[in-house]
PDB file of N, CA and C in Angstrom:
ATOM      1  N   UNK A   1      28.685 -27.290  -0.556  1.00  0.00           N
ATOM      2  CA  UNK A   1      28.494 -26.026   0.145  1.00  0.00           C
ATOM      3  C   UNK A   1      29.060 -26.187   1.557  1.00  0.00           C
ATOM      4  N   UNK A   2      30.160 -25.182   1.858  1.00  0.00           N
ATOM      5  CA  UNK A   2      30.913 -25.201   3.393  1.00  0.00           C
ATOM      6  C   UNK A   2      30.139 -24.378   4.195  1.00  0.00           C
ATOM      7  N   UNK A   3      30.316 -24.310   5.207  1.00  0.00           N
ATOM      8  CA  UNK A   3      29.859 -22.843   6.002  1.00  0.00           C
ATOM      9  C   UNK A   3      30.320 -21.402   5.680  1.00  0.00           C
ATOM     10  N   UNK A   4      31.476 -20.974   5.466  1.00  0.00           N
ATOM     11  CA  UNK A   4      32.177 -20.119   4.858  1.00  0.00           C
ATOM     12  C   UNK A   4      31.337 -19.823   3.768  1.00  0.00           C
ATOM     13  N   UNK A   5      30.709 -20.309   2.399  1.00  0.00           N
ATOM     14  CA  UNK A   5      30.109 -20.640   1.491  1.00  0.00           C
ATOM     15  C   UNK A   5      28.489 -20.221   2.012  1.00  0.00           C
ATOM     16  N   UNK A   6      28.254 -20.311   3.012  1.00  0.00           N
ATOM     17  CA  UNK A   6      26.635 -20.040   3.456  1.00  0.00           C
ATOM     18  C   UNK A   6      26.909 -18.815   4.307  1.00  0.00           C
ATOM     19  N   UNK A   7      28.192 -18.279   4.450  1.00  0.00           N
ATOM     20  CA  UNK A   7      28.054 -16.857   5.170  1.00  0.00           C
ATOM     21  C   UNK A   7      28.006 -16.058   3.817  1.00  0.00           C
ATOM     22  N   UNK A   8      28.572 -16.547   3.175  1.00  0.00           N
ATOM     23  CA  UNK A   8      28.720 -15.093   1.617  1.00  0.00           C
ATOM     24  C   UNK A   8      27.281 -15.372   1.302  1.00  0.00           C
ATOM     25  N   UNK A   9      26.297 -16.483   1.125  1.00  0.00           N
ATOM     26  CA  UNK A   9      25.053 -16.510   0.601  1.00  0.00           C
ATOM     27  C   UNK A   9      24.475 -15.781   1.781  1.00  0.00           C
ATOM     28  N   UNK A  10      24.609 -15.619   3.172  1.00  0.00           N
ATOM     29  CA  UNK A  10      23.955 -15.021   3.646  1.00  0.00           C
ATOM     30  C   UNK A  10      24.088 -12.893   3.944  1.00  0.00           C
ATOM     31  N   UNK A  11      25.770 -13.210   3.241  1.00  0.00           N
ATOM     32  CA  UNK A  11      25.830 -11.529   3.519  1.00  0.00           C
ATOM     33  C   UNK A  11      25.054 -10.986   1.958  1.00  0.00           C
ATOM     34  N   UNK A  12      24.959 -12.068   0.896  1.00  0.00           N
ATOM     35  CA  UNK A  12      24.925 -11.967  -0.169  1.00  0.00           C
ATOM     36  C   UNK A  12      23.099 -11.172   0.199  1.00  0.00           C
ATOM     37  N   UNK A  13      22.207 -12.352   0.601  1.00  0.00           N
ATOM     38  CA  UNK A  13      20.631 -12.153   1.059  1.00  0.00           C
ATOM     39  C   UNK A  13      20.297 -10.687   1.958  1.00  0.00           C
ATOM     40  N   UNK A  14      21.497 -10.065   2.747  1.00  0.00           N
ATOM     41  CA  UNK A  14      21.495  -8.975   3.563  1.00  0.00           C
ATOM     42  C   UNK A  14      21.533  -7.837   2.288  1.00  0.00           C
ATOM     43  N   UNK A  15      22.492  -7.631   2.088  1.00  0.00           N
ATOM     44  CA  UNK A  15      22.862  -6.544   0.967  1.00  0.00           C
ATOM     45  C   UNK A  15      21.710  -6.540  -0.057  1.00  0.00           C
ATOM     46  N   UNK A  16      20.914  -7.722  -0.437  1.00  0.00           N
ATOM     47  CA  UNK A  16      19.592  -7.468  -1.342  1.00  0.00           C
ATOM     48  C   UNK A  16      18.518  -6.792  -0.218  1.00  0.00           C
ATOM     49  N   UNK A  17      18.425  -7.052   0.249  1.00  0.00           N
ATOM     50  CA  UNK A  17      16.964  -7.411   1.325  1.00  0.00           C
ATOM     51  C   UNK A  17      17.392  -5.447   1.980  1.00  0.00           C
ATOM     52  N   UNK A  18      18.661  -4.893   2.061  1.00  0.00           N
ATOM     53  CA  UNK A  18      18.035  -3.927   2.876  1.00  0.00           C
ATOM     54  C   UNK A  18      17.697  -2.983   2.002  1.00  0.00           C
ATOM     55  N   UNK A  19      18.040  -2.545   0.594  1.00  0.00           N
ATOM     56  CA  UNK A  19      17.436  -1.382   0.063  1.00  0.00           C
ATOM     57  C   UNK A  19      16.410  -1.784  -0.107  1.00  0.00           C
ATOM     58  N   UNK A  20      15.798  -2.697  -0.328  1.00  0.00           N
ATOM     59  CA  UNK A  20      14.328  -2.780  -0.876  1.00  0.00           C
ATOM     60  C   UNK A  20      13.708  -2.260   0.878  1.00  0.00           C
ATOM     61  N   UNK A  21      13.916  -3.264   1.947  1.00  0.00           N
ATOM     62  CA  UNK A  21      13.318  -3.016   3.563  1.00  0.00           C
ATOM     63  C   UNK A  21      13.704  -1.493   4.063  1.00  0.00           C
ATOM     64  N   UNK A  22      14.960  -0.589   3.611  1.00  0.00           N
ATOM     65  CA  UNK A  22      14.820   0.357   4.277  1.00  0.00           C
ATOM     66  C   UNK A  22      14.265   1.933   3.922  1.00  0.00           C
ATOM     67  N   UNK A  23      13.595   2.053   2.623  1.00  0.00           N
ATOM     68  CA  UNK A  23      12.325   3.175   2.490  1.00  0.00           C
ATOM     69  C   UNK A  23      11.066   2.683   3.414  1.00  0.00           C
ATOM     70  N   UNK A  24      11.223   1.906   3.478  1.00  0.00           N
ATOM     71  CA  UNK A  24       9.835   0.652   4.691  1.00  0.00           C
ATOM     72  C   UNK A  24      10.278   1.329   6.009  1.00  0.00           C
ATOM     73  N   UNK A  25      11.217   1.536   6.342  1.00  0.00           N
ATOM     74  CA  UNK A  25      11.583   1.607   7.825  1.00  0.00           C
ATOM     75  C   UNK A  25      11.977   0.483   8.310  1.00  0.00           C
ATOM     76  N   UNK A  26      12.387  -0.243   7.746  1.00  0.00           N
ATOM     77  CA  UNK A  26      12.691  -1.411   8.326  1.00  0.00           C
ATOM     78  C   UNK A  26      13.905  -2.061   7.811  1.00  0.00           C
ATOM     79  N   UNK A  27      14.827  -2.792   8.568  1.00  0.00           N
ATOM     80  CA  UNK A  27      16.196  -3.299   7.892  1.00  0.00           C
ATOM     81  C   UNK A  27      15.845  -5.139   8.768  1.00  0.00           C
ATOM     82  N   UNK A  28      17.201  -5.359   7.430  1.00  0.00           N
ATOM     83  CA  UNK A  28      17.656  -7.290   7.585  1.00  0.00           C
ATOM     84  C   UNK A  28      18.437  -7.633   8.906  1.00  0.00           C
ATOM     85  N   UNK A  29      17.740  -8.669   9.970  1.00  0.00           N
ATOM     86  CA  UNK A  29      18.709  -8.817  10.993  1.00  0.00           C
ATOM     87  C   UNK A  29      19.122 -10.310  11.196  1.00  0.00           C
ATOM     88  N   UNK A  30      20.379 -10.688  10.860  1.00  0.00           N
ATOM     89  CA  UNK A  30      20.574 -11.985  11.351  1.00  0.00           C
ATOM     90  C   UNK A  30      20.310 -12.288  12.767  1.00  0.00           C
ATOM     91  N   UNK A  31      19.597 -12.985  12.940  1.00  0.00           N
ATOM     92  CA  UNK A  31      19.601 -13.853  14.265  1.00  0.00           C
ATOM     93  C   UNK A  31      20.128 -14.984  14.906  1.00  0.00           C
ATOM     94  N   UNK A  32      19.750 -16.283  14.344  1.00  0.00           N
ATOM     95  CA  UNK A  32      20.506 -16.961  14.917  1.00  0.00           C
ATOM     96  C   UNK A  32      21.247 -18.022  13.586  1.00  0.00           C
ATOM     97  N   UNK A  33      22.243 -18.513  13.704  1.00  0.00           N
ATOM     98  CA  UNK A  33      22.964 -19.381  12.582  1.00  0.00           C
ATOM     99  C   UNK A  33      23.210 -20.554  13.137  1.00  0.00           C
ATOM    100  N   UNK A  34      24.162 -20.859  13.994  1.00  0.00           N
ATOM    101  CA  UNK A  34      24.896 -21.801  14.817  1.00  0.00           C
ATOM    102  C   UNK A  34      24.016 -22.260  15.994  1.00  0.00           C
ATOM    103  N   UNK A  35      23.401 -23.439  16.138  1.00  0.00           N
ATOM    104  CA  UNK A  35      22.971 -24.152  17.444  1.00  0.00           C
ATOM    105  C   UNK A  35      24.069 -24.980  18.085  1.00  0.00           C
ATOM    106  N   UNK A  36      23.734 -25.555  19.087  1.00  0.00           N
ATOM    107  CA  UNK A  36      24.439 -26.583  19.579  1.00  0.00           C
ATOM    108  C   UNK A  36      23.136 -27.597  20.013  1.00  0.00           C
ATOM    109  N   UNK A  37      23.967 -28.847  19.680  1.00  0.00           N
ATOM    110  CA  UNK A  37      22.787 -29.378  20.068  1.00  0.00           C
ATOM    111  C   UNK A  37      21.741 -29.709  21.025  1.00  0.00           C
ATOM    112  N   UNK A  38      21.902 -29.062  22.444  1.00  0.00           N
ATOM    113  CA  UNK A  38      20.938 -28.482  23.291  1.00  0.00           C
ATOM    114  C   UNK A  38      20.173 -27.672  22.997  1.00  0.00           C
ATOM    115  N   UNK A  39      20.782 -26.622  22.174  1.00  0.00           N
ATOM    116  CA  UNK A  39      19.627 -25.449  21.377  1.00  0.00           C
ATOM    117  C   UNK A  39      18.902 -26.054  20.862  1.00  0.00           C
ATOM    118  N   UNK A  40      19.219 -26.953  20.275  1.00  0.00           N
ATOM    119  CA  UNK A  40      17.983 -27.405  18.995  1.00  0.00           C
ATOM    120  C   UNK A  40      17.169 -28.357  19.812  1.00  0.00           C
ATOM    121  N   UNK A  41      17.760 -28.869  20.979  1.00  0.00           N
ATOM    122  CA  UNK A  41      16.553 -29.925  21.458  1.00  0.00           C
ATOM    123  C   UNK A  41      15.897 -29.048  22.198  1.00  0.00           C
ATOM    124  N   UNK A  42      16.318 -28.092  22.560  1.00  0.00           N
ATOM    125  CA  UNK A  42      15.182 -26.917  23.493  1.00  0.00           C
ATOM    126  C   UNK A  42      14.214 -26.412  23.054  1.00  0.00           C
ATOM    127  N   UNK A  43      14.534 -26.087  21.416  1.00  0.00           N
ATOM    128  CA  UNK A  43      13.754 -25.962  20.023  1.00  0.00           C
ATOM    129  C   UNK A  43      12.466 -26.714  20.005  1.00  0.00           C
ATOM    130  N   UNK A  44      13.060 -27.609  19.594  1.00  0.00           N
ATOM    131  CA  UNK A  44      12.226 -28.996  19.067  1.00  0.00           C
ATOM    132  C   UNK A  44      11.221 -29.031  20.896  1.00  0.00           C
ATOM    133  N   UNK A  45      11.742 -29.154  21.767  1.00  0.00           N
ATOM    134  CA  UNK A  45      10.657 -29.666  22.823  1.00  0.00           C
ATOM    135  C   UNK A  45       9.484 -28.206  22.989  1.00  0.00           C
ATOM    136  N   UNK A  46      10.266 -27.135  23.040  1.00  0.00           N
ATOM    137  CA  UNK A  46       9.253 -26.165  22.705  1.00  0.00           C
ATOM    138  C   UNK A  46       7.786 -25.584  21.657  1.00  0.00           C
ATOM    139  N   UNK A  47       8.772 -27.032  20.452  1.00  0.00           N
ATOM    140  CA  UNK A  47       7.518 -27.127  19.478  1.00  0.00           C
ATOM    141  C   UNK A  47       8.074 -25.865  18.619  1.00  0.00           C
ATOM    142  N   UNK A  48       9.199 -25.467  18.494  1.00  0.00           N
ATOM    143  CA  UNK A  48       9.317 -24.128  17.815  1.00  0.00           C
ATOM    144  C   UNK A  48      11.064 -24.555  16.543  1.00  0.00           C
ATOM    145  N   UNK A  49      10.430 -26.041  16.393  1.00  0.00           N
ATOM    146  CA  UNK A  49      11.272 -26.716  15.194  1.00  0.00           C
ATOM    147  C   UNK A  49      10.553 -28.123  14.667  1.00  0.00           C
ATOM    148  N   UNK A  50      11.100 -28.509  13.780  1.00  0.00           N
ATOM    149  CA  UNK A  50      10.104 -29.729  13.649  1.00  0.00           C
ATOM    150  C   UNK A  50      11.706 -31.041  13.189  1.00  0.00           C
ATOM    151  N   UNK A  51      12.537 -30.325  14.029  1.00  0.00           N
ATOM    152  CA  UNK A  51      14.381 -30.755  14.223  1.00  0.00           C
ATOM    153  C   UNK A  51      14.555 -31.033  15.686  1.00  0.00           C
ATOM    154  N   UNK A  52      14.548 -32.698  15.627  1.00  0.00           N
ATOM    155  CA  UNK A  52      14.976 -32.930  17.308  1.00  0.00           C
ATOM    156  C   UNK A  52      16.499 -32.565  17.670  1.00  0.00           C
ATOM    157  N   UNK A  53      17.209 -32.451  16.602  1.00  0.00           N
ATOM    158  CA  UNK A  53      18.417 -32.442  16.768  1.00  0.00           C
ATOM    159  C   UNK A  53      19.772 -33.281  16.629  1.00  0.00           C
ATOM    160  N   UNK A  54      18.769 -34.674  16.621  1.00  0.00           N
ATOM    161  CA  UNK A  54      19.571 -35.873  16.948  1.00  0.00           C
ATOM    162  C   UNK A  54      18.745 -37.228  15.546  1.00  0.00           C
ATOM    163  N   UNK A  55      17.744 -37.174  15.483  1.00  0.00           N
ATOM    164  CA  UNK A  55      17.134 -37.907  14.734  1.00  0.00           C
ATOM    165  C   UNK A  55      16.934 -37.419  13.439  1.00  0.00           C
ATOM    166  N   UNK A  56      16.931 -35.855  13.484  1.00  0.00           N
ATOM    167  CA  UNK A  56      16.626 -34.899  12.094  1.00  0.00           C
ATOM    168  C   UNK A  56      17.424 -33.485  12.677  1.00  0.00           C
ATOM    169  N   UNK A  57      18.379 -33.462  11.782  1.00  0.00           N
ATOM    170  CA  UNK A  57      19.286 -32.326  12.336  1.00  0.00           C
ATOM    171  C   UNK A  57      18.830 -31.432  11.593  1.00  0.00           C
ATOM    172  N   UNK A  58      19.072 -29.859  12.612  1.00  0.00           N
ATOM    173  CA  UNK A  58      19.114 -29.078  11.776  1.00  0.00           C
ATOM    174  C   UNK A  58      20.032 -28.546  10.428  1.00  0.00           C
ATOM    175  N   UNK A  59      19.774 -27.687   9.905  1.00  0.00           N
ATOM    176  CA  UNK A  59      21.078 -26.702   9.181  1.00  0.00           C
ATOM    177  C   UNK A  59      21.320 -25.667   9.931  1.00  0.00           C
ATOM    178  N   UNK A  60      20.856 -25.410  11.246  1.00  0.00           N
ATOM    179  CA  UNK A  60      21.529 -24.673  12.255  1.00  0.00           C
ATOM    180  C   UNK A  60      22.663 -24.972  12.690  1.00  0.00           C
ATOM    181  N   UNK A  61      22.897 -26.558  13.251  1.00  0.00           N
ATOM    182  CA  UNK A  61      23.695 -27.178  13.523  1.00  0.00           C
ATOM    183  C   UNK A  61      24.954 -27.528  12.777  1.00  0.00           C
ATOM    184  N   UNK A  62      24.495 -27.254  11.800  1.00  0.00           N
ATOM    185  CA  UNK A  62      25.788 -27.545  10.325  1.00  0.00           C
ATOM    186  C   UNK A  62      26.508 -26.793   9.768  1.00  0.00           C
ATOM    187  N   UNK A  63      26.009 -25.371  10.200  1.00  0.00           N
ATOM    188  CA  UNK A  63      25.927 -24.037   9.658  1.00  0.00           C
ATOM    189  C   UNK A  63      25.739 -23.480   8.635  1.00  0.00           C
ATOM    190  N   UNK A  64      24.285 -24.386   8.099  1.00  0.00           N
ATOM    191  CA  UNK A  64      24.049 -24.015   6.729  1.00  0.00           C
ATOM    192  C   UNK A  64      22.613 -23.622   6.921  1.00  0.00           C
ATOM    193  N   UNK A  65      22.174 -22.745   8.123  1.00  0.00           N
ATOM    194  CA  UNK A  65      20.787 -22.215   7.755  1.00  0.00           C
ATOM    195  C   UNK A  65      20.995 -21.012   8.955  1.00  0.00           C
ATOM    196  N   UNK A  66      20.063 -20.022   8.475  1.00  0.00           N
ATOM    197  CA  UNK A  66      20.273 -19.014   9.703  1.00  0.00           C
ATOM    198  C   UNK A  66      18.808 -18.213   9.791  1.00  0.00           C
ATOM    199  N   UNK A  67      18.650 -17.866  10.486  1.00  0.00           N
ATOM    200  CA  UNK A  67      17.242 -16.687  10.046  1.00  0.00           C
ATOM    201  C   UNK A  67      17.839 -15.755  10.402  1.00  0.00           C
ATOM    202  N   UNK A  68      16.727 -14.570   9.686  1.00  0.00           N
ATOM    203  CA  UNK A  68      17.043 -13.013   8.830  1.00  0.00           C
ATOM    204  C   UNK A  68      15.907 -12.745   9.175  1.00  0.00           C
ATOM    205  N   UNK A  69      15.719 -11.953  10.650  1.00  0.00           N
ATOM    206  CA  UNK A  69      14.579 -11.066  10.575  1.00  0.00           C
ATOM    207  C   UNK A  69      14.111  -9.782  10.139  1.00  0.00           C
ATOM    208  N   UNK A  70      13.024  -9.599   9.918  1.00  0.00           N
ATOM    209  CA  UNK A  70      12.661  -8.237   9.711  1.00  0.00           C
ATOM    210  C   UNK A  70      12.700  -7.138  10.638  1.00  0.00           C
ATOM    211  N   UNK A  71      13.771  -6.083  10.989  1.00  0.00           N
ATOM    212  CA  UNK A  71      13.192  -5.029  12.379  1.00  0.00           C
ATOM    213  C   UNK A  71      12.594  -3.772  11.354  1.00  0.00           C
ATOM    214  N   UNK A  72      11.532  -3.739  12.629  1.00  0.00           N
ATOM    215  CA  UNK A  72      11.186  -2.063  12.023  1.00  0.00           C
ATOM    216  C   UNK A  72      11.005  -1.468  13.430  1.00  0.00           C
ATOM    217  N   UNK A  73      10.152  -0.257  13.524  1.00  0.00           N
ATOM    218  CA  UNK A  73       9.461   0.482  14.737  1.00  0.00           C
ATOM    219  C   UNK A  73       7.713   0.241  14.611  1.00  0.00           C
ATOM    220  N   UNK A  74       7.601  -0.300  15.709  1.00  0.00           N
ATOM    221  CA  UNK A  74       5.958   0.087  16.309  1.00  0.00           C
ATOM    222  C   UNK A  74       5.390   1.358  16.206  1.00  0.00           C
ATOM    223  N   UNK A  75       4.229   1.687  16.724  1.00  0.00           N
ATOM    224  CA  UNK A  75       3.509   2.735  16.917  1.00  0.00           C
ATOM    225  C   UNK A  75       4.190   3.672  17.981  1.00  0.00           C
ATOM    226  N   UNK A  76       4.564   2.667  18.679  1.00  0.00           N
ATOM    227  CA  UNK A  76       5.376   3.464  19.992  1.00  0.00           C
ATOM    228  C   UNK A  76       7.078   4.294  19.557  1.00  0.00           C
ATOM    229  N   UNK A  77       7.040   3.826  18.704  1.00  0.00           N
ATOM    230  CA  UNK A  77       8.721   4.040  18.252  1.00  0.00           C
ATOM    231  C   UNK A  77       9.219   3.075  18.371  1.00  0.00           C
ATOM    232  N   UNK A  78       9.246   1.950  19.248  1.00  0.00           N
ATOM    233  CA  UNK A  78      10.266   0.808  19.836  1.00  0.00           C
ATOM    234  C   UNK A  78      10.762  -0.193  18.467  1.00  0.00           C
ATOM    235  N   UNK A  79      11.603  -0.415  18.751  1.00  0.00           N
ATOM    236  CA  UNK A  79      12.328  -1.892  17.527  1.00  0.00           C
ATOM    237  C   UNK A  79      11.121  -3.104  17.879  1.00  0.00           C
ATOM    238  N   UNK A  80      10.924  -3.620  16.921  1.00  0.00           N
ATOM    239  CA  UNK A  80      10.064  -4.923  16.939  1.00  0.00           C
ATOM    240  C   UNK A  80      10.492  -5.711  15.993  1.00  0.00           C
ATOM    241  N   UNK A  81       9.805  -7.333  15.686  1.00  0.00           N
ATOM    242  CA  UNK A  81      10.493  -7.628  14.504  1.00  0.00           C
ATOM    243  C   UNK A  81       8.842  -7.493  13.980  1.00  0.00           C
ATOM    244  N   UNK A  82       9.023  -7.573  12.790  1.00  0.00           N
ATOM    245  CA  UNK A  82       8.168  -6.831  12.147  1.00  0.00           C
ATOM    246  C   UNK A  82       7.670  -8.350  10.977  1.00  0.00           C
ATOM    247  N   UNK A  83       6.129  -8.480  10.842  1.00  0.00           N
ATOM    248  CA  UNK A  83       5.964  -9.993   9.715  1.00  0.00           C
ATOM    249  C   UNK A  83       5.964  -9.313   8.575  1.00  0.00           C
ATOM    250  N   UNK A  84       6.692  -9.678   7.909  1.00  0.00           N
ATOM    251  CA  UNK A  84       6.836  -9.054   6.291  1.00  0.00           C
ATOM    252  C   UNK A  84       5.541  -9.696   5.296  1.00  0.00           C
ATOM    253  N   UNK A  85       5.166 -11.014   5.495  1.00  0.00           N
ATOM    254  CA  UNK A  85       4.538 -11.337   5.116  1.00  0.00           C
ATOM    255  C   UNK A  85       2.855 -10.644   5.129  1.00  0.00           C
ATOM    256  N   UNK A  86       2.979  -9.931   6.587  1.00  0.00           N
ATOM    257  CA  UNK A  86       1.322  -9.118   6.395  1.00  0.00           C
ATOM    258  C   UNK A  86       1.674  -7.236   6.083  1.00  0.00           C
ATOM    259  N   UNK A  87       3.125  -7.070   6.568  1.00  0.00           N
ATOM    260  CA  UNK A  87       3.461  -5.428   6.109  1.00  0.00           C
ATOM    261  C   UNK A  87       3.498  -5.280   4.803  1.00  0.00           C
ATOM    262  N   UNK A  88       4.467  -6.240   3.761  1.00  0.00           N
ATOM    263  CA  UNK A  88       4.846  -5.876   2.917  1.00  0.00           C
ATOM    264  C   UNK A  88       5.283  -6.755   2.019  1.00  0.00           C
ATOM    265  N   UNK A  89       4.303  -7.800   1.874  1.00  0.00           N
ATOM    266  CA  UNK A  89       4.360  -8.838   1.042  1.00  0.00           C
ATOM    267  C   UNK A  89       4.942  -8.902  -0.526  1.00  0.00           C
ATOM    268  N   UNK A  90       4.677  -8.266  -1.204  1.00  0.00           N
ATOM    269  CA  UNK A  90       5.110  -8.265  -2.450  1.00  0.00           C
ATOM    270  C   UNK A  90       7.135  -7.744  -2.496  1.00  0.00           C
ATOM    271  N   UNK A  91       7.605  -6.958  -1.399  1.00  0.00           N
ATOM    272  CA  UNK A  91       8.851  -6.752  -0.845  1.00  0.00           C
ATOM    273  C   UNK A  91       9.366  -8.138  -0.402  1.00  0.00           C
ATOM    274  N   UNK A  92       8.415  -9.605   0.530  1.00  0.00           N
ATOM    275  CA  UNK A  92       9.036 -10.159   1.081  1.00  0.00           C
ATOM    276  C   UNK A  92       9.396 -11.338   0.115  1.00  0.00           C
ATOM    277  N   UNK A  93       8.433 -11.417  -0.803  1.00  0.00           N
ATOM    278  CA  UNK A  93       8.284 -12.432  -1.980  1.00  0.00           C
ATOM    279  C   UNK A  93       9.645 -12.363  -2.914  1.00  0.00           C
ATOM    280  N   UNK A  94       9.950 -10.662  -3.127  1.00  0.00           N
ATOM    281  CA  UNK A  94      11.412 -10.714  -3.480  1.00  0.00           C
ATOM    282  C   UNK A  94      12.436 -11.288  -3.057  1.00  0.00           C
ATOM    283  N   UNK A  95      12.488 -10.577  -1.975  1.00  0.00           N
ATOM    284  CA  UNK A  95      13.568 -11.527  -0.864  1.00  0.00           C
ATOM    285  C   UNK A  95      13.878 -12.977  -1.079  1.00  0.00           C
ATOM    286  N   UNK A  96      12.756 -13.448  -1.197  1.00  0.00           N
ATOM    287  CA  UNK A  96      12.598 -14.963  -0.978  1.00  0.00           C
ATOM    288  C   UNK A  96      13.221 -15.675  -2.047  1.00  0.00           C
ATOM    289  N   UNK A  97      12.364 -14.814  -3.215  1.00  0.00           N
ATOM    290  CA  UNK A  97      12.743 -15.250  -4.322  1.00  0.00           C
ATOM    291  C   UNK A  97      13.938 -15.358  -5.013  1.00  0.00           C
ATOM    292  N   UNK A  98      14.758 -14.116  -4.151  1.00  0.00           N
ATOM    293  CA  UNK A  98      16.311 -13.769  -4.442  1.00  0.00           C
ATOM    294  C   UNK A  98      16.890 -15.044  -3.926  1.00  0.00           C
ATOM    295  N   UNK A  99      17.312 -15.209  -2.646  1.00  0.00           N
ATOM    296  CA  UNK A  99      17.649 -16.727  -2.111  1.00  0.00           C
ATOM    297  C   UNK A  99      17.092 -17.599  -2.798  1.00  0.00           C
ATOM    298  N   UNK A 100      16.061 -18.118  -3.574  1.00  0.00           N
ATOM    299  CA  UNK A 100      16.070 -19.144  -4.277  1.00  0.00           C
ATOM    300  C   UNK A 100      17.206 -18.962  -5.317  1.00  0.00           C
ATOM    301  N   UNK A 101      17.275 -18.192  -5.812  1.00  0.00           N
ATOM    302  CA  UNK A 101      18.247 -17.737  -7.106  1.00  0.00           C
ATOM    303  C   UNK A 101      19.743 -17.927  -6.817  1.00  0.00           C
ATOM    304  N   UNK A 102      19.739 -17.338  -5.420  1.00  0.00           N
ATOM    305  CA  UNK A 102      20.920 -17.677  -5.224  1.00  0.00           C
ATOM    306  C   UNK A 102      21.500 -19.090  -4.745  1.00  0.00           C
ATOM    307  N   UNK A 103      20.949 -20.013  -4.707  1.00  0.00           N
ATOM    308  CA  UNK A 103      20.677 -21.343  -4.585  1.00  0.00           C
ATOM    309  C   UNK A 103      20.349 -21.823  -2.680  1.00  0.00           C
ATOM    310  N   UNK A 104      19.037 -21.270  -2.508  1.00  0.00           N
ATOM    311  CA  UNK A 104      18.704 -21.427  -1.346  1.00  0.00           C
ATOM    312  C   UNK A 104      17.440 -21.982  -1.048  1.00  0.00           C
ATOM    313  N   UNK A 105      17.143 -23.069  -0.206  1.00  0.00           N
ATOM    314  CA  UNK A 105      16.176 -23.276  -0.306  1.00  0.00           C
ATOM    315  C   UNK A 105      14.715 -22.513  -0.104  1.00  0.00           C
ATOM    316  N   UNK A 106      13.580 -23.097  -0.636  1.00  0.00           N
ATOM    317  CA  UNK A 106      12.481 -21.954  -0.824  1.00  0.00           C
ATOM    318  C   UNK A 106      11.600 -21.724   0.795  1.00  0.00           C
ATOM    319  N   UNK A 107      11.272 -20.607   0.885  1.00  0.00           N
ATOM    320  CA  UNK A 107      10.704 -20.075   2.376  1.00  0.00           C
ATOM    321  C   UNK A 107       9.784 -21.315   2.815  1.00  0.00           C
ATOM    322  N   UNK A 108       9.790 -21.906   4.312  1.00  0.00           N
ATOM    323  CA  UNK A 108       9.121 -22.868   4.982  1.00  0.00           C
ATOM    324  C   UNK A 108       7.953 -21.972   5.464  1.00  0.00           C
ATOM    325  N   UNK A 109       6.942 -22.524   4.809  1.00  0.00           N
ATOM    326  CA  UNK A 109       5.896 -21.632   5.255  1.00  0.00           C
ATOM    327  C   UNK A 109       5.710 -20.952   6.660  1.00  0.00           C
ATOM    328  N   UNK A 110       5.903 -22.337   8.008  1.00  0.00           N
ATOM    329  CA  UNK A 110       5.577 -21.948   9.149  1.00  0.00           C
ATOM    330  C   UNK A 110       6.743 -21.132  10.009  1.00  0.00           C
ATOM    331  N   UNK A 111       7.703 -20.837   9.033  1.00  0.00           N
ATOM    332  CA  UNK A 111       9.296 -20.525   9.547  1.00  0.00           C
ATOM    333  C   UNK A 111       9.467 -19.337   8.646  1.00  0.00           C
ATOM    334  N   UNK A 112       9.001 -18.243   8.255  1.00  0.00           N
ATOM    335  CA  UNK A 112       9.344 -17.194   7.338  1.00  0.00           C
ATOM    336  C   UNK A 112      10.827 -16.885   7.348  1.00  0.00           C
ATOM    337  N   UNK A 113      11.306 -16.680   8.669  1.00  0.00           N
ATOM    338  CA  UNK A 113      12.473 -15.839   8.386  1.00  0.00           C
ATOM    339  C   UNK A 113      13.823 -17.145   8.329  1.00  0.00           C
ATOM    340  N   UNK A 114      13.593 -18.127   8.475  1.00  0.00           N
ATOM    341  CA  UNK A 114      14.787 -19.652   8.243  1.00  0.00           C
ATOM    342  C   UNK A 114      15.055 -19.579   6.758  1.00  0.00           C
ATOM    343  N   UNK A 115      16.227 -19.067   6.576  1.00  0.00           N
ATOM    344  CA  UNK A 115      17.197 -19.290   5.116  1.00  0.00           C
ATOM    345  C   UNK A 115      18.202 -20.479   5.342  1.00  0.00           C
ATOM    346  N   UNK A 116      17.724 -21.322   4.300  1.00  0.00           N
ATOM    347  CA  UNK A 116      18.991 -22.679   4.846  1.00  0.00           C
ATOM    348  C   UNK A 116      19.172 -22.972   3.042  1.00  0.00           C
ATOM    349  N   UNK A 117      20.472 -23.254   2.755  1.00  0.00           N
ATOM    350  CA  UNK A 117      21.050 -23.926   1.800  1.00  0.00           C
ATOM    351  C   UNK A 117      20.910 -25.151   1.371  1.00  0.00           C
ATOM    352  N   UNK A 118      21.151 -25.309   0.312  1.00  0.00           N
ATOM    353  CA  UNK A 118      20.265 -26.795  -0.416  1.00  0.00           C
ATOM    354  C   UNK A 118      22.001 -27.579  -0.491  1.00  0.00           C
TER     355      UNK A 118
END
């Protein structure tokens, strides 16, 4: 698996994920794909990876993982990202389940929206 190869799995995960998310009000947003390895140690010291960067790399770094958030609107109207897991669970389980299928690894519990390739 190249990077090129993990963008089609990831436009592949977009194109599933928004008809089901947008009767919800809510659509698929890539966020981040590509670190460098300062990102990821900024990560990791923040406690918001369990990837120092250097000792355990990411698939950020490789370009074989990206997260896919959920946006919807608040109460207020405003864009938020939205936890699929407490809005609309049985919607997010699809998702998930689709990327496994498509040969991706399975959702990290403490990381919902991290899609990374096996």
């Amino acid at each position: 698996m190249n990077r090129r190869d993990f963008t089609v799995m990831l436009a592949d995960q977009i194109l599933f994920m928004a008809p089901l998310l947008e009767p919800l009000g809510m659509a698929p947003q890539i966020d981040w794909v590509m670190r460098s390895l300062y990102d990821q140690q900024q990560m990791y010291l923040k406690g918001l990876s369990k990837c120092d960067g250097i000792t355990k790399v990411s698939g950020h770094q490789t370009g074989k993982a990206g997260d896919i958030l959920v946006i919807g609107r608040n109460t207020a109207g405003n864009l938020v990202i939205i936890d699929p897991m407490k809005v609309c669970p049985e919607v997010w389980k699809q998702c998930r389940q689709h990327w496994v299928e498509i040969g991706g690894e399975p959702m990290i519990e403490w990381d919902q929206f991290h899609h990374e390739c096996k």
